[in-house]
PDB file of N, CA and C in Angstrom:
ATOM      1  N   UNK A   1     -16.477  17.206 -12.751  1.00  0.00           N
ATOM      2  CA  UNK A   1     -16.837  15.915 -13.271  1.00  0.00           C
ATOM      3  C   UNK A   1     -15.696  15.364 -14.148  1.00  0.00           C
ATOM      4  N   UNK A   2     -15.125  15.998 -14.647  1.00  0.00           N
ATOM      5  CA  UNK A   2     -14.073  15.713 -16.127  1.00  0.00           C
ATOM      6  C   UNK A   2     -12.628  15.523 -15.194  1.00  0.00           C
ATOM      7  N   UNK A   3     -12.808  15.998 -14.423  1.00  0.00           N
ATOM      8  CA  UNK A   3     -11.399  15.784 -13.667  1.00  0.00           C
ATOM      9  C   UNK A   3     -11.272  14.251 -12.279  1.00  0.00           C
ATOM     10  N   UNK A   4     -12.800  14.415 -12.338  1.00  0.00           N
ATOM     11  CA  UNK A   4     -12.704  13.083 -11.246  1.00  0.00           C
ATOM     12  C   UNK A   4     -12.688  11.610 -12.309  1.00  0.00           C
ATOM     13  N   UNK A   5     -13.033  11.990 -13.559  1.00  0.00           N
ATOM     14  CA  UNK A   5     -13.284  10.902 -14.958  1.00  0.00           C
ATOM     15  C   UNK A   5     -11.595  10.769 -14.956  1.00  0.00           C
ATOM     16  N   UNK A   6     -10.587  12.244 -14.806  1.00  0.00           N
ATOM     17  CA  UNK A   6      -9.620  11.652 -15.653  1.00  0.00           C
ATOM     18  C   UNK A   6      -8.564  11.223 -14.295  1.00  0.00           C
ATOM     19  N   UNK A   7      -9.037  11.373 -13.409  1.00  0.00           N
ATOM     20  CA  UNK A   7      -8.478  10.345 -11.605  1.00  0.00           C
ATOM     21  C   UNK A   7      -9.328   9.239 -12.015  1.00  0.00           C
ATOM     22  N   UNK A   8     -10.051   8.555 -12.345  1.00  0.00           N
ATOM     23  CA  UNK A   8     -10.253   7.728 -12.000  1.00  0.00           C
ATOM     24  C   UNK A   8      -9.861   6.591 -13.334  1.00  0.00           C
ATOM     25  N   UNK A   9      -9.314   7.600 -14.194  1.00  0.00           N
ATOM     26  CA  UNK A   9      -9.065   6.785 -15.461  1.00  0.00           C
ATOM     27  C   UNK A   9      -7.129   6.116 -15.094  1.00  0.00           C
ATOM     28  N   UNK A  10      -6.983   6.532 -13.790  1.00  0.00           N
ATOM     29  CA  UNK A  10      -5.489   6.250 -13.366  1.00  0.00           C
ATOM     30  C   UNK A  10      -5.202   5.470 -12.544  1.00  0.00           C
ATOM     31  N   UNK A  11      -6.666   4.710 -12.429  1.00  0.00           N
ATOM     32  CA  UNK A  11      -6.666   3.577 -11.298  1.00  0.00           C
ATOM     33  C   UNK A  11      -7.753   2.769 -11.284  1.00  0.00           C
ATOM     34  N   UNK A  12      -8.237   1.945 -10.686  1.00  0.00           N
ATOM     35  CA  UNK A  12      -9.050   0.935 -10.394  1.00  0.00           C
ATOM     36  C   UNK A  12     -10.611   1.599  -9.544  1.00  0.00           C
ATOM     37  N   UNK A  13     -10.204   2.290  -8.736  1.00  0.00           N
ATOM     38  CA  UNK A  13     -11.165   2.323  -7.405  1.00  0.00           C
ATOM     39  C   UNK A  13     -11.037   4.033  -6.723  1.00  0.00           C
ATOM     40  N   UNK A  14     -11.530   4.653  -7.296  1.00  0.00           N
ATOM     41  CA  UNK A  14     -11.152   6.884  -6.777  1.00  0.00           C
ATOM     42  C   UNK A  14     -12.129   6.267  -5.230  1.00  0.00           C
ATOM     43  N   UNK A  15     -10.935   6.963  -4.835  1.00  0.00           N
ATOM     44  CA  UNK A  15     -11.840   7.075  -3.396  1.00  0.00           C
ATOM     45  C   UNK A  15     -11.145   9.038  -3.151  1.00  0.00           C
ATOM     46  N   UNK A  16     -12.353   9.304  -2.781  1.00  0.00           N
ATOM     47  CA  UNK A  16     -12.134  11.117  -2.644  1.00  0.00           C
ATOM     48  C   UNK A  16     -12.664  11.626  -1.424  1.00  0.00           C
ATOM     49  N   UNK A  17     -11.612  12.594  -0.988  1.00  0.00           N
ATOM     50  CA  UNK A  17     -11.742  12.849   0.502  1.00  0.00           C
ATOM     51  C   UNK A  17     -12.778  14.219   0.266  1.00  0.00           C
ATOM     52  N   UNK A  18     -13.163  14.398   1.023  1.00  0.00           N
ATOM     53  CA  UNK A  18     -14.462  15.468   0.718  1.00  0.00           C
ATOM     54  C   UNK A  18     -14.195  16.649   2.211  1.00  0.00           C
ATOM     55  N   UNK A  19     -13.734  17.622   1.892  1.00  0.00           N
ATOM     56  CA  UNK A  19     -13.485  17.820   3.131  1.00  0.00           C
ATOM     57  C   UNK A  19     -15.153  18.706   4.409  1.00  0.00           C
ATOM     58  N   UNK A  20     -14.606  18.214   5.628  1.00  0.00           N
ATOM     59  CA  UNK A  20     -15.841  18.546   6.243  1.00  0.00           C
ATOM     60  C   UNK A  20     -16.193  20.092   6.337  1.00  0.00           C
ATOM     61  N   UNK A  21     -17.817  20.340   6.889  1.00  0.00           N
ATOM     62  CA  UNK A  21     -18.025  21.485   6.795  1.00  0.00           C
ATOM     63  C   UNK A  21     -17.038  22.438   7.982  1.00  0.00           C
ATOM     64  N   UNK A  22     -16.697  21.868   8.873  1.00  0.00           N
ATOM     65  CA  UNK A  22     -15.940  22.181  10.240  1.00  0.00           C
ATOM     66  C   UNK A  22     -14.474  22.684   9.022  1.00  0.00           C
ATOM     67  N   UNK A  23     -14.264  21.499   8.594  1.00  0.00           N
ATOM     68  CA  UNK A  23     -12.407  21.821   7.929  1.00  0.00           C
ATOM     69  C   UNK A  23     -12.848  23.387   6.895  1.00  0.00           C
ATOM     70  N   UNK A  24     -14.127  23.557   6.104  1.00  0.00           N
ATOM     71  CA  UNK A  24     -13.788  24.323   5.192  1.00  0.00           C
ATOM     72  C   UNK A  24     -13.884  25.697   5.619  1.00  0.00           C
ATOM     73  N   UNK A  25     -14.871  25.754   7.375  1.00  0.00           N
ATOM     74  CA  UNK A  25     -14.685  26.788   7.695  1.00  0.00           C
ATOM     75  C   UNK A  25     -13.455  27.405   8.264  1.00  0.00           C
ATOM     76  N   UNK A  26     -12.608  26.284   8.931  1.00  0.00           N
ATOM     77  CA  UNK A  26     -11.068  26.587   9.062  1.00  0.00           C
ATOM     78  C   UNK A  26     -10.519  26.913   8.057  1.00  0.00           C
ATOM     79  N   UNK A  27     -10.814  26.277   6.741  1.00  0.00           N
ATOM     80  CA  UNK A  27      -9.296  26.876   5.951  1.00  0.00           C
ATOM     81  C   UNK A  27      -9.769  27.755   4.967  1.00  0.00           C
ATOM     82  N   UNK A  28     -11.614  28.429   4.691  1.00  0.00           N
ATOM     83  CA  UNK A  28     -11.810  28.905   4.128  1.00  0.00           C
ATOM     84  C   UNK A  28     -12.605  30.240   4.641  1.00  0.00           C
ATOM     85  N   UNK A  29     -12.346  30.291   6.051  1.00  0.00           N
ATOM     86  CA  UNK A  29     -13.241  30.881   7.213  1.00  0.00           C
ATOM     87  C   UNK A  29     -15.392  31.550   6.391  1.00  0.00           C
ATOM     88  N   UNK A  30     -15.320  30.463   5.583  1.00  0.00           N
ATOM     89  CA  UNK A  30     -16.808  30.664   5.411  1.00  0.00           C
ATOM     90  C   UNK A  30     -17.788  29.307   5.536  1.00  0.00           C
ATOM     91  N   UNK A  31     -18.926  29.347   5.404  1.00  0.00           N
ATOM     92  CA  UNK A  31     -19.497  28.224   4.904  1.00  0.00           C
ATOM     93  C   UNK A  31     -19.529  28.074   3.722  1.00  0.00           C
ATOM     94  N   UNK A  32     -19.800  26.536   3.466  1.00  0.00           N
ATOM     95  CA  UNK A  32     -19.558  25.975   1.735  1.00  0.00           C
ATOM     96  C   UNK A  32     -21.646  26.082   2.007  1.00  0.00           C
ATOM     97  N   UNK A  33     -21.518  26.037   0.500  1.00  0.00           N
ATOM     98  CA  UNK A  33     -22.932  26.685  -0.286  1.00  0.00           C
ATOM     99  C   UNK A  33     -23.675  25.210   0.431  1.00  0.00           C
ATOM    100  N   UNK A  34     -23.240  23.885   0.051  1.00  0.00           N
ATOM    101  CA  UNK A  34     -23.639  22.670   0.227  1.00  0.00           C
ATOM    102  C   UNK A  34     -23.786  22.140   1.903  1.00  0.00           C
ATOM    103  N   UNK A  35     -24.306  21.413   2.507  1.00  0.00           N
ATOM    104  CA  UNK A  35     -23.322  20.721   3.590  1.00  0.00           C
ATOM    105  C   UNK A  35     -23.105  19.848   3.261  1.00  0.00           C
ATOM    106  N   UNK A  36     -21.674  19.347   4.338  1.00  0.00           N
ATOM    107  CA  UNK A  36     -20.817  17.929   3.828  1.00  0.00           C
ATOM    108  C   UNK A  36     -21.722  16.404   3.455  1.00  0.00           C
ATOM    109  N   UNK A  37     -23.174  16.671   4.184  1.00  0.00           N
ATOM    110  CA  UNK A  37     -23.731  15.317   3.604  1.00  0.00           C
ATOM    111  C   UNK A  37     -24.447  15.534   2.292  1.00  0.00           C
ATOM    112  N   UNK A  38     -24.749  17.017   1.827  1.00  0.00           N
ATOM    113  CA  UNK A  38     -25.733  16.557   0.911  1.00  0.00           C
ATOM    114  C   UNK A  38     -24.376  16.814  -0.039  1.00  0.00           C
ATOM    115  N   UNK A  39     -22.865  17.206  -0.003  1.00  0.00           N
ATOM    116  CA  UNK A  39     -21.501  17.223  -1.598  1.00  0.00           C
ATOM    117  C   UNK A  39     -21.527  15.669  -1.161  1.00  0.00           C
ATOM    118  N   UNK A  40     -21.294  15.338  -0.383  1.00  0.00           N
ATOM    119  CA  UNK A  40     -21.364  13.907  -0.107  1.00  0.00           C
ATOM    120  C   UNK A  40     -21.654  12.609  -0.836  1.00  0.00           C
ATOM    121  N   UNK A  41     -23.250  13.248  -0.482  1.00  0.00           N
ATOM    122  CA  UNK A  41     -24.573  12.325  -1.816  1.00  0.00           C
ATOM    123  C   UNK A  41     -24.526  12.588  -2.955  1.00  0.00           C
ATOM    124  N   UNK A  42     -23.965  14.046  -3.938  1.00  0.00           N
ATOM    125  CA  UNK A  42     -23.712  14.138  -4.865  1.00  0.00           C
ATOM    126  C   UNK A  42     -22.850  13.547  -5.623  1.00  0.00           C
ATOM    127  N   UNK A  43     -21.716  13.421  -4.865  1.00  0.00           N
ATOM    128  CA  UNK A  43     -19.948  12.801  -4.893  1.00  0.00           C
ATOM    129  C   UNK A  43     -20.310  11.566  -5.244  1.00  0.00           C
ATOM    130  N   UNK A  44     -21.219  10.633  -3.843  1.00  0.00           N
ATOM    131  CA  UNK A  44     -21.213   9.538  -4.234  1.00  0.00           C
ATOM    132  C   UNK A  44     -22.317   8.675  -5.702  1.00  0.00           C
ATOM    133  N   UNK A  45     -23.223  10.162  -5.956  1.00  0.00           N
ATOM    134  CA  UNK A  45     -23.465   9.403  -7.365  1.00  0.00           C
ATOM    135  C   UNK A  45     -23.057   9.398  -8.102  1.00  0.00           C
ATOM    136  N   UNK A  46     -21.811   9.920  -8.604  1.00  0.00           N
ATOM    137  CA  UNK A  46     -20.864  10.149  -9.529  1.00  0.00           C
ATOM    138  C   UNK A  46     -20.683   8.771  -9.989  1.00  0.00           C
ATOM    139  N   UNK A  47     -20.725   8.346 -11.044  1.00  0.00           N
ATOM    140  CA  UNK A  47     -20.231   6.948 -11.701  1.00  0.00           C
ATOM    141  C   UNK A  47     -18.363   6.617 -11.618  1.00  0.00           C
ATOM    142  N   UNK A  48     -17.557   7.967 -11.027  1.00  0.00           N
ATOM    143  CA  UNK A  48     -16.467   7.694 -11.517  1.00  0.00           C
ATOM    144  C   UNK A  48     -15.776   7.408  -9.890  1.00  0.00           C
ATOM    145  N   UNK A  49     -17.052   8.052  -9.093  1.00  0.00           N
ATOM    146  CA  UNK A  49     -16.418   8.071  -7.427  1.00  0.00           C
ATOM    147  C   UNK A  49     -16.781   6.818  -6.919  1.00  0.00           C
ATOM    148  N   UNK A  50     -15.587   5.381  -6.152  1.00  0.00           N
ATOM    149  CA  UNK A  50     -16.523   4.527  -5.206  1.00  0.00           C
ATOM    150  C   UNK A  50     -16.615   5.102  -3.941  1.00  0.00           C
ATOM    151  N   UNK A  51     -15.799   5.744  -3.438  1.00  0.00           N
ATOM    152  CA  UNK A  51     -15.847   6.094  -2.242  1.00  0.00           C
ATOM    153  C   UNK A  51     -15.820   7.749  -1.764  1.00  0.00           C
ATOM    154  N   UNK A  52     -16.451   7.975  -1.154  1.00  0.00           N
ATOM    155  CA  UNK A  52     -15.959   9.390  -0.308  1.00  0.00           C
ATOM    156  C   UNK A  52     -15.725   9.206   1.269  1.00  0.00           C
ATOM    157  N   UNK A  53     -14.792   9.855   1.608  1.00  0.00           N
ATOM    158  CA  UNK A  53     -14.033   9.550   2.847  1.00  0.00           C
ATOM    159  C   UNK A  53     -14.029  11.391   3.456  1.00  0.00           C
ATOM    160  N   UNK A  54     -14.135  12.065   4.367  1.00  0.00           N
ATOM    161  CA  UNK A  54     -14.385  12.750   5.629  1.00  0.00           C
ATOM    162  C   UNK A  54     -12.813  13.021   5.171  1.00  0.00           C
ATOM    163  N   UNK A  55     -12.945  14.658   4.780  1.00  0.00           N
ATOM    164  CA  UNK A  55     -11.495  15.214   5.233  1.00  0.00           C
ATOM    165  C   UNK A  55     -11.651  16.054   6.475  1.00  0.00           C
ATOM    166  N   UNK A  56     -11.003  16.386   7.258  1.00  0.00           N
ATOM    167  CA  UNK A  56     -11.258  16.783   8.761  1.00  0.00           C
ATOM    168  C   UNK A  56     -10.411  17.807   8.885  1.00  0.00           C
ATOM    169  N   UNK A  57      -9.044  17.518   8.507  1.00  0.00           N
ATOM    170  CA  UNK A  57      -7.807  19.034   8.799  1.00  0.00           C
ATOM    171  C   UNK A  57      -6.764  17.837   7.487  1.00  0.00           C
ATOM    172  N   UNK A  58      -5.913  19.527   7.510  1.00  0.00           N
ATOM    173  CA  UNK A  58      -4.877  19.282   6.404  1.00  0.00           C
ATOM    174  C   UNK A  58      -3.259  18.105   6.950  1.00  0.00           C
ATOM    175  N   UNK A  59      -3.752  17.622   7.802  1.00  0.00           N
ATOM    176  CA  UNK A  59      -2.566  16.730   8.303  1.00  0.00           C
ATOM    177  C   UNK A  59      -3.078  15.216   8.340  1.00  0.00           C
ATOM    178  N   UNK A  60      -4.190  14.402   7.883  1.00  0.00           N
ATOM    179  CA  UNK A  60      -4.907  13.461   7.792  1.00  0.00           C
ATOM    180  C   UNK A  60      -4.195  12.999   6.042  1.00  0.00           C
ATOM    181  N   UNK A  61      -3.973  13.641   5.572  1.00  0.00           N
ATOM    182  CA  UNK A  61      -3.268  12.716   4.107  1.00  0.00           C
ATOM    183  C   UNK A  61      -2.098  11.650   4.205  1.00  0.00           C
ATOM    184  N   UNK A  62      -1.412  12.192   4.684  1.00  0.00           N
ATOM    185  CA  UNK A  62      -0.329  10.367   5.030  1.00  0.00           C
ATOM    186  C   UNK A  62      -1.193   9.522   5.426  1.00  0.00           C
ATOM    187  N   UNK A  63      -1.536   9.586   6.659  1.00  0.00           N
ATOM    188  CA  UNK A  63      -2.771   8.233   7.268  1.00  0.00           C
ATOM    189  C   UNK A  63      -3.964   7.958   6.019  1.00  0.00           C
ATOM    190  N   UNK A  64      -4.148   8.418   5.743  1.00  0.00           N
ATOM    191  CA  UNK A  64      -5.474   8.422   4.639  1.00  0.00           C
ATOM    192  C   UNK A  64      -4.744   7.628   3.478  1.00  0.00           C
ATOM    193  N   UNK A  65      -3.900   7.805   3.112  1.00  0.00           N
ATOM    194  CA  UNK A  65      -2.698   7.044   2.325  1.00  0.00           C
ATOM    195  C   UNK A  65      -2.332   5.645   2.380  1.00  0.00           C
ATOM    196  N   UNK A  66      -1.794   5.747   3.667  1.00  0.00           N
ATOM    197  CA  UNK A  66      -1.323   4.118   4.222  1.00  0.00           C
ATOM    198  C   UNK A  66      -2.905   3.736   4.468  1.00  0.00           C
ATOM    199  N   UNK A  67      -3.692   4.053   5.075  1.00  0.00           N
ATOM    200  CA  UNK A  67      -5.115   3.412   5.492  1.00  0.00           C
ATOM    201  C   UNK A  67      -5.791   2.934   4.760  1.00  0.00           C
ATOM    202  N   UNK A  68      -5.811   3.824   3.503  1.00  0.00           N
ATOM    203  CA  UNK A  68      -6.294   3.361   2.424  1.00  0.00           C
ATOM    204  C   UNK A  68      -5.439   2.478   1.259  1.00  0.00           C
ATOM    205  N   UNK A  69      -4.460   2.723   1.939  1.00  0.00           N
ATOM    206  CA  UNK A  69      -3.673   1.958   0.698  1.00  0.00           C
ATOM    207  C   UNK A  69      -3.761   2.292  -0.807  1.00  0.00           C
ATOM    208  N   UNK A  70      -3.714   3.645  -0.912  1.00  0.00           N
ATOM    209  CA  UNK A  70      -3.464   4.651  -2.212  1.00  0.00           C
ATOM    210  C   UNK A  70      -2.310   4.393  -2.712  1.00  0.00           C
ATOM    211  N   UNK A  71      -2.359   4.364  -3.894  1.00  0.00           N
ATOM    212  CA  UNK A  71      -1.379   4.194  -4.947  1.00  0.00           C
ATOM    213  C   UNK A  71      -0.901   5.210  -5.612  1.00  0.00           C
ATOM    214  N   UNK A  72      -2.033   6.056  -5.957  1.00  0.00           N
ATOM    215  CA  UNK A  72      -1.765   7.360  -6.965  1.00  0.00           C
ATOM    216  C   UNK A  72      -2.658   8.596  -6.323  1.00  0.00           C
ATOM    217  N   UNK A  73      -2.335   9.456  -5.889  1.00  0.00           N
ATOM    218  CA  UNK A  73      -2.729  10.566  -5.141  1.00  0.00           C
ATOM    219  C   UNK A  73      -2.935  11.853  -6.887  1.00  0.00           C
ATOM    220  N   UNK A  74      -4.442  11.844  -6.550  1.00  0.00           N
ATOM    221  CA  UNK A  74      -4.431  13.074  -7.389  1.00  0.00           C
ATOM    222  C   UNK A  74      -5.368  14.760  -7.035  1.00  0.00           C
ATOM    223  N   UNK A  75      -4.762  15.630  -7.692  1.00  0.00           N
ATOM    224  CA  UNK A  75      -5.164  16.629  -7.738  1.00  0.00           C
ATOM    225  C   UNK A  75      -5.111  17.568  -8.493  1.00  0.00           C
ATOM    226  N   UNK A  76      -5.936  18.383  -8.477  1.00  0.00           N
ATOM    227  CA  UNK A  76      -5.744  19.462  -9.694  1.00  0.00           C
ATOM    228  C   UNK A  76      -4.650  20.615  -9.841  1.00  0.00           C
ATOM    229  N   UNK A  77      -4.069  20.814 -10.921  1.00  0.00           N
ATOM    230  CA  UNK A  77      -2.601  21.251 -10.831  1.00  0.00           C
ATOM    231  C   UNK A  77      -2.692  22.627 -10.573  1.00  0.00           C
ATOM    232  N   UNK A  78      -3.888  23.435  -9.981  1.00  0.00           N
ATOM    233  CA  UNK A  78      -3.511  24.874  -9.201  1.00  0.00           C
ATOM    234  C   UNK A  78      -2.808  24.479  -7.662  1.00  0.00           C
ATOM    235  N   UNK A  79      -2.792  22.916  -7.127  1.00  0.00           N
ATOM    236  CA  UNK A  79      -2.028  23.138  -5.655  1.00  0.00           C
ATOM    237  C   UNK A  79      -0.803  22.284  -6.655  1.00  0.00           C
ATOM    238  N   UNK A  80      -0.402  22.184  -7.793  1.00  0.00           N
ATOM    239  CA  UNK A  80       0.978  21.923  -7.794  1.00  0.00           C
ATOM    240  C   UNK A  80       1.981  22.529  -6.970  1.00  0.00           C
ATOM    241  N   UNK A  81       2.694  20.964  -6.416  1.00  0.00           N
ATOM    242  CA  UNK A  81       3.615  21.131  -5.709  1.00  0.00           C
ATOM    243  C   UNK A  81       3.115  21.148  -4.077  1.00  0.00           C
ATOM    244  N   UNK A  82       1.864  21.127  -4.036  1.00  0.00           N
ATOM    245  CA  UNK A  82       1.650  21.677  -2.264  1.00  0.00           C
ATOM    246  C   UNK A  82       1.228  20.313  -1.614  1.00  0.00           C
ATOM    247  N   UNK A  83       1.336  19.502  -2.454  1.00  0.00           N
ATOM    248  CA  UNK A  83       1.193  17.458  -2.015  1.00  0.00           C
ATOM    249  C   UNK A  83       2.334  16.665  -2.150  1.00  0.00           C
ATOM    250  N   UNK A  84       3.634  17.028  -2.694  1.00  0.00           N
ATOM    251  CA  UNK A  84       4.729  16.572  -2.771  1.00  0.00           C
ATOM    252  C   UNK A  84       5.440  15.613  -1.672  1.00  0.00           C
ATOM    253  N   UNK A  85       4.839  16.297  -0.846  1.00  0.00           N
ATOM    254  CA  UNK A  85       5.293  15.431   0.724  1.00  0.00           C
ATOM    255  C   UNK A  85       4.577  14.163   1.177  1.00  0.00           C
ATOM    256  N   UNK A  86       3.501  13.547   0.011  1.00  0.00           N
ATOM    257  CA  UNK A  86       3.360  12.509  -0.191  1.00  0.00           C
ATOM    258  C   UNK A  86       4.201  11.325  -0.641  1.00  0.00           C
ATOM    259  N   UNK A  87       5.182  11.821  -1.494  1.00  0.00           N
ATOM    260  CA  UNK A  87       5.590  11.186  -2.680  1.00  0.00           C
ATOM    261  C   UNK A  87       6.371   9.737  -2.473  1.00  0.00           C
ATOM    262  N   UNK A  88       6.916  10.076  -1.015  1.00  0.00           N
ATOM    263  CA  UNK A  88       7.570   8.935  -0.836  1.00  0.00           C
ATOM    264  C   UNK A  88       6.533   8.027  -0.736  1.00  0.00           C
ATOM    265  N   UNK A  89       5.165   8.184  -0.427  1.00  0.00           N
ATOM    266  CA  UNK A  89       3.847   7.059  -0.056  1.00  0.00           C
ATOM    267  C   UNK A  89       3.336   6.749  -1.047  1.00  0.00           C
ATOM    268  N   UNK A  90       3.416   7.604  -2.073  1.00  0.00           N
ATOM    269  CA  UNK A  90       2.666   7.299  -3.312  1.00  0.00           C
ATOM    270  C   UNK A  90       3.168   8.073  -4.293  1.00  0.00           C
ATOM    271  N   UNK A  91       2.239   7.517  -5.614  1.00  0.00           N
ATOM    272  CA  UNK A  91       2.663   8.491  -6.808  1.00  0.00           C
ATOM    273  C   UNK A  91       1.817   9.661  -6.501  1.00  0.00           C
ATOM    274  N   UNK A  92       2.212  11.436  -7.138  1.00  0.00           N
ATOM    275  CA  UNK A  92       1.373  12.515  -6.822  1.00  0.00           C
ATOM    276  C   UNK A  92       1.489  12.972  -7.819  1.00  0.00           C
ATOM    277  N   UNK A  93      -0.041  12.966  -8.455  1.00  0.00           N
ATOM    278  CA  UNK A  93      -0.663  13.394 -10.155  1.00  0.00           C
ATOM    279  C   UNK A  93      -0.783  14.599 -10.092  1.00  0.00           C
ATOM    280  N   UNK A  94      -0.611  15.585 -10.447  1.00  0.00           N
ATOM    281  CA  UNK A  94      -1.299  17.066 -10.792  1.00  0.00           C
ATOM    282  C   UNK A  94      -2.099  17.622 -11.870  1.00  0.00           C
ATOM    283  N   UNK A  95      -3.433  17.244 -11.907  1.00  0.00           N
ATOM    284  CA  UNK A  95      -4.210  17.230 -13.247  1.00  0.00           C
ATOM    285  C   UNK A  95      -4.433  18.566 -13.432  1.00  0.00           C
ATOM    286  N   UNK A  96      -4.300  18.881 -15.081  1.00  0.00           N
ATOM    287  CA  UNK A  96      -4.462  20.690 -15.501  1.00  0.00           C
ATOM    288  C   UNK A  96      -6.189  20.220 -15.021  1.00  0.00           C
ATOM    289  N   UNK A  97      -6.605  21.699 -14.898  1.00  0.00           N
ATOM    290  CA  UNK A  97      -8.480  22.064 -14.504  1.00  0.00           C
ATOM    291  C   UNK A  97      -8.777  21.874 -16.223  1.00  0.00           C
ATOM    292  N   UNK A  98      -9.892  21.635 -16.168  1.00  0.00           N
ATOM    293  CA  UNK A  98     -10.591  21.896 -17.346  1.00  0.00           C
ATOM    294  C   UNK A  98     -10.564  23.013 -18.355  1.00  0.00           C
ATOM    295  N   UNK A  99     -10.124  23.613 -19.285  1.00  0.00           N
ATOM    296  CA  UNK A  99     -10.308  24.825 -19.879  1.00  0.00           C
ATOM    297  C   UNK A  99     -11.784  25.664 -19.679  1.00  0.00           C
ATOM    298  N   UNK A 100     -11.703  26.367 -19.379  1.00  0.00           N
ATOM    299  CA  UNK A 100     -12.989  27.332 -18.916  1.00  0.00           C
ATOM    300  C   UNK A 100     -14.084  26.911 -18.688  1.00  0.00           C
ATOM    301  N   UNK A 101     -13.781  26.183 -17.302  1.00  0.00           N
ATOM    302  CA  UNK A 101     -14.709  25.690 -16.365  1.00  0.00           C
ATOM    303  C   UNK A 101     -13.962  26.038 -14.746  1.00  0.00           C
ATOM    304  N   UNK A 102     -14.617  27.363 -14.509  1.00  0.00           N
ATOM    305  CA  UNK A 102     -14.217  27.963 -13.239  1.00  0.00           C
ATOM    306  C   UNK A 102     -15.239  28.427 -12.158  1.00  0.00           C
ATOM    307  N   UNK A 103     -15.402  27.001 -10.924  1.00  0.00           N
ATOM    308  CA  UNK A 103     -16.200  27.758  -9.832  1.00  0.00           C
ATOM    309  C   UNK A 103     -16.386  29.252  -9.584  1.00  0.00           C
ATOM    310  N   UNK A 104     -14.842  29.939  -9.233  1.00  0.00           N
ATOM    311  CA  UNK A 104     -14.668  30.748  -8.516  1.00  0.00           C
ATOM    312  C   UNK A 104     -15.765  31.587 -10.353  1.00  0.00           C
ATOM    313  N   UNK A 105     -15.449  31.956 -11.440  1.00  0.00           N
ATOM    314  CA  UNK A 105     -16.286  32.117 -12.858  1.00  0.00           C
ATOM    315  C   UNK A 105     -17.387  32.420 -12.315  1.00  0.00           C
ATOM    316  N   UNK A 106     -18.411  31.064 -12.245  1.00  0.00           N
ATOM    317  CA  UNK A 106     -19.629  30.517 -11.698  1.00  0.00           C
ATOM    318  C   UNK A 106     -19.862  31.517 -11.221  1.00  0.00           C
ATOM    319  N   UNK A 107     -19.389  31.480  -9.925  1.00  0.00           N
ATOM    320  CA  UNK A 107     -19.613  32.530  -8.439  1.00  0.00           C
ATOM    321  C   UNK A 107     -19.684  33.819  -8.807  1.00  0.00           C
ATOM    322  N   UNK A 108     -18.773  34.136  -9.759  1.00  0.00           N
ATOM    323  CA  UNK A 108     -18.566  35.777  -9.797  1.00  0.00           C
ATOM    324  C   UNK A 108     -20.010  35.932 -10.840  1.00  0.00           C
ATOM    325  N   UNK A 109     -20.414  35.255 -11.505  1.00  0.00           N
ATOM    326  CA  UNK A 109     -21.291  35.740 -12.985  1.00  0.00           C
ATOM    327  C   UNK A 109     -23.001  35.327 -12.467  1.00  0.00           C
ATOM    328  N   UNK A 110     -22.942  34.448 -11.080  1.00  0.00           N
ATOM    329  CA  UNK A 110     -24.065  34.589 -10.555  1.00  0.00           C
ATOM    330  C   UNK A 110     -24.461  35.884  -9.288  1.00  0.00           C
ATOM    331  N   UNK A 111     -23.210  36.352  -9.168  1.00  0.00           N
ATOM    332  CA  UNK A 111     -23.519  37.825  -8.660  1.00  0.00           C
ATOM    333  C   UNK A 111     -23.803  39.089  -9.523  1.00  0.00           C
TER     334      UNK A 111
END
């Protein structure tokens, strides 16, 4: 929540790609706890999100860029450096995570 507040405090309009349940089993070979429509409906009640947009595979960010006509590309600074190849399309933010607020935390302390 605190990190989509401080993307959206860097622009006008956060539009956030959400990636699909298909993409997370590719790049995470599991299922996500959620499915993509109901992070979706969550995403989109967020006061700080207008849009959520369908991430599909990791080669859809340039087009998603120009399509959308993004200005400032952000993310949280554990993939520093792994969006750089944006840069000529846009500006690329790397926001620190929150101080001890950790999914992967979460996950381990509800087992």
């Amino acid at each position: 929540m605190r990190l989509l507040k401080r993307a959206k405090d860097l622009g006008d309009y956060l539009i956030v790609a959400l990636s699909t349940d298909e993409f997370n089993e590719f790049k995470k070979h599991k299922e996500a706890y959620n499915t993509y429509a109901e992070r979706k409906y969550i995403l989109e009640a967020i006061k700080y999100v207008d849009e959520v947009i369908p991430e599909n595979d990791w080669d859809q960010k340039i087009s998603d860029v120009q399509k959308y006509h993004i200005d400032t590309f952000v993310m949280g600074d554990d993939w520093k450096g792994k969006f750089d190849f944006l840069k000529p399309y846009c500006e690329v933010v790397y926001l620190p995570r929150t101080p001890g607020i950790s999914t992967s935390k979460i996950k381990a302390d509800l087992k």
